[in-house]
Protein backbone atom coordinates (compact mmCIF):
# COMPACT_ATOMS: atom_id res chain seq x y z
CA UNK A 1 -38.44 212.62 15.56
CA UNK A 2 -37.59 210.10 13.11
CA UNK A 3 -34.95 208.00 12.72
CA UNK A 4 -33.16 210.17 9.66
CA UNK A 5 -33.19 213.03 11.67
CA UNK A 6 -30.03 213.50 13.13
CA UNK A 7 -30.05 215.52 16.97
CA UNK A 8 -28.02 218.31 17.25
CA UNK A 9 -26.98 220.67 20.01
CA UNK A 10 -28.62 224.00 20.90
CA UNK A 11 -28.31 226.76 23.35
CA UNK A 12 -30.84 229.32 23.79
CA UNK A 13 -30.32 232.62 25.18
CA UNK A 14 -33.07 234.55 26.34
CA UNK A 15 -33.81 237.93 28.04
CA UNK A 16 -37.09 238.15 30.01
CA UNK A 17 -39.54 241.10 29.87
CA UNK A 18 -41.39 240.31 33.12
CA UNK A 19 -43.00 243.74 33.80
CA UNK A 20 -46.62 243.08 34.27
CA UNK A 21 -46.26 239.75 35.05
CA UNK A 22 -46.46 237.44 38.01
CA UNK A 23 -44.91 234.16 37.27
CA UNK A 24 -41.52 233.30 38.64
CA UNK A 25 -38.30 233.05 36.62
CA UNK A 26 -38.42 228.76 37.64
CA UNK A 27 -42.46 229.01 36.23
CA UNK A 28 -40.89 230.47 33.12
CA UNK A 29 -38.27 228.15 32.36
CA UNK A 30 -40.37 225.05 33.19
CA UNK A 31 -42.83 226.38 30.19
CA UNK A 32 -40.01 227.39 28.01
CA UNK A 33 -39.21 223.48 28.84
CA UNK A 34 -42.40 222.39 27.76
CA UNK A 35 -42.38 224.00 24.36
CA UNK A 36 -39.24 222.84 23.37
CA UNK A 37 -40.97 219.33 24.18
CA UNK A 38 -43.76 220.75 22.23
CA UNK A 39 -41.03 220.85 18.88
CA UNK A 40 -39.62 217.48 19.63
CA UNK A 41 -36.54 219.07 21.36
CA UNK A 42 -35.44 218.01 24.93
CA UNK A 43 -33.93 220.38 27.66
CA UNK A 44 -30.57 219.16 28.95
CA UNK A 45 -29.78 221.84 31.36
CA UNK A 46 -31.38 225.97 32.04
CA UNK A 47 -29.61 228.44 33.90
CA UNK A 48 -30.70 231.88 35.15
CA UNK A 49 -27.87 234.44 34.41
CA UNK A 50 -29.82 236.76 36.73
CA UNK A 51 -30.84 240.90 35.78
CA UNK A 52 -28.26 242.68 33.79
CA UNK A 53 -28.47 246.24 32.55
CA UNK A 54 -28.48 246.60 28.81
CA UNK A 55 -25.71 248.40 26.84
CA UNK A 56 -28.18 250.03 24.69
CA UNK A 57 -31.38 250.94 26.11
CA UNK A 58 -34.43 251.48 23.90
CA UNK A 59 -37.28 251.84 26.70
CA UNK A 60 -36.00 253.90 29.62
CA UNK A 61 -38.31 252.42 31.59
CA UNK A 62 -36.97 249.20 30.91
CA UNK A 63 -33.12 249.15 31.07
CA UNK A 64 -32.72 245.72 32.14
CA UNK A 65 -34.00 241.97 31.74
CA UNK A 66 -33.44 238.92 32.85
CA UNK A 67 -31.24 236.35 31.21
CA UNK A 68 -31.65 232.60 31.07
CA UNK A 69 -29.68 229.55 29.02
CA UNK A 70 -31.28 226.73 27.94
CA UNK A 71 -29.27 224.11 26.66
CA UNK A 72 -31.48 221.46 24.57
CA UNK A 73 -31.27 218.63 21.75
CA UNK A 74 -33.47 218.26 18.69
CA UNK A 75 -33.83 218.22 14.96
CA UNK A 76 -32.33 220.77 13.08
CA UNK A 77 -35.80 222.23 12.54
CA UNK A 78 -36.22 222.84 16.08
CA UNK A 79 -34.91 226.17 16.93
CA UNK A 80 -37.33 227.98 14.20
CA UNK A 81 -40.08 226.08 15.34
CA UNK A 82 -38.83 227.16 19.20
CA UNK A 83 -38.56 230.66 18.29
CA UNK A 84 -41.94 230.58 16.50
CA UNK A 85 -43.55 229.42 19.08
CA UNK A 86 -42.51 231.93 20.95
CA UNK A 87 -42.82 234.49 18.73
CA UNK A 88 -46.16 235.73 20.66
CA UNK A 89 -45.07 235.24 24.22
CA UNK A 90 -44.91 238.88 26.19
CA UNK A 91 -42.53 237.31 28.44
CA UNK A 92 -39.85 237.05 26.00
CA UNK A 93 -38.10 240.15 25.23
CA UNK A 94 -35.15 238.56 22.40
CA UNK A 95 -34.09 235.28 21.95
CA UNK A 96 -30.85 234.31 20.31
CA UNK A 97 -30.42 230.28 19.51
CA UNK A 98 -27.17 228.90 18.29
CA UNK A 99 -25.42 226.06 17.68
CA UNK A 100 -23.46 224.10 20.98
């Protein structure tokens, strides 16, 4: 980052898709960690929310996912080069990214 970049505050939510796969929820988030270093962003604190049921479900076989927040700090380009990043991942099931 350079020095005219100014570091703003993020949180990430994200819902998990983990059928299929054999990682833990800690493996996740530690990777999740290491691509928002990969986009010159810094984790400042993750929390698992746990499995909630969706309100709508679109894949019976799938009414529920787990939730994580990730709190981080970077350049205002970081969350769409986060998301992007991600964008491929079969873990990740949505990801919403706003402002803290």
């Amino acid at each position: 980052m350079t020095a005219s970049q100014s570091t703003k505050h993020y949180r990430a939510t994200i819902i998990l898709d983990m059928r299929g796969h054999d990682e833990s929820v800690e493996q996740i988030i530690e990777k999740l960690k290491g691509t928002l270093a990969a986009v010159d962003a810094a984790a400042t604190s993750d929390k698992s929310l746990g499995q909630k049921d969706f309100v709508r479900v679109t894949d019976r076989k799938n009414p529920n996912g787990i939730y994580l927040q990730i709190h981080f700090d970077g350049p205002s380009t970081a969350p769409i080069a986060f998301r992007e990043k991600l964008r491929l991942d079969r873990t990740i099931k949505r990801i919403f990214i706003q402002t803290a």
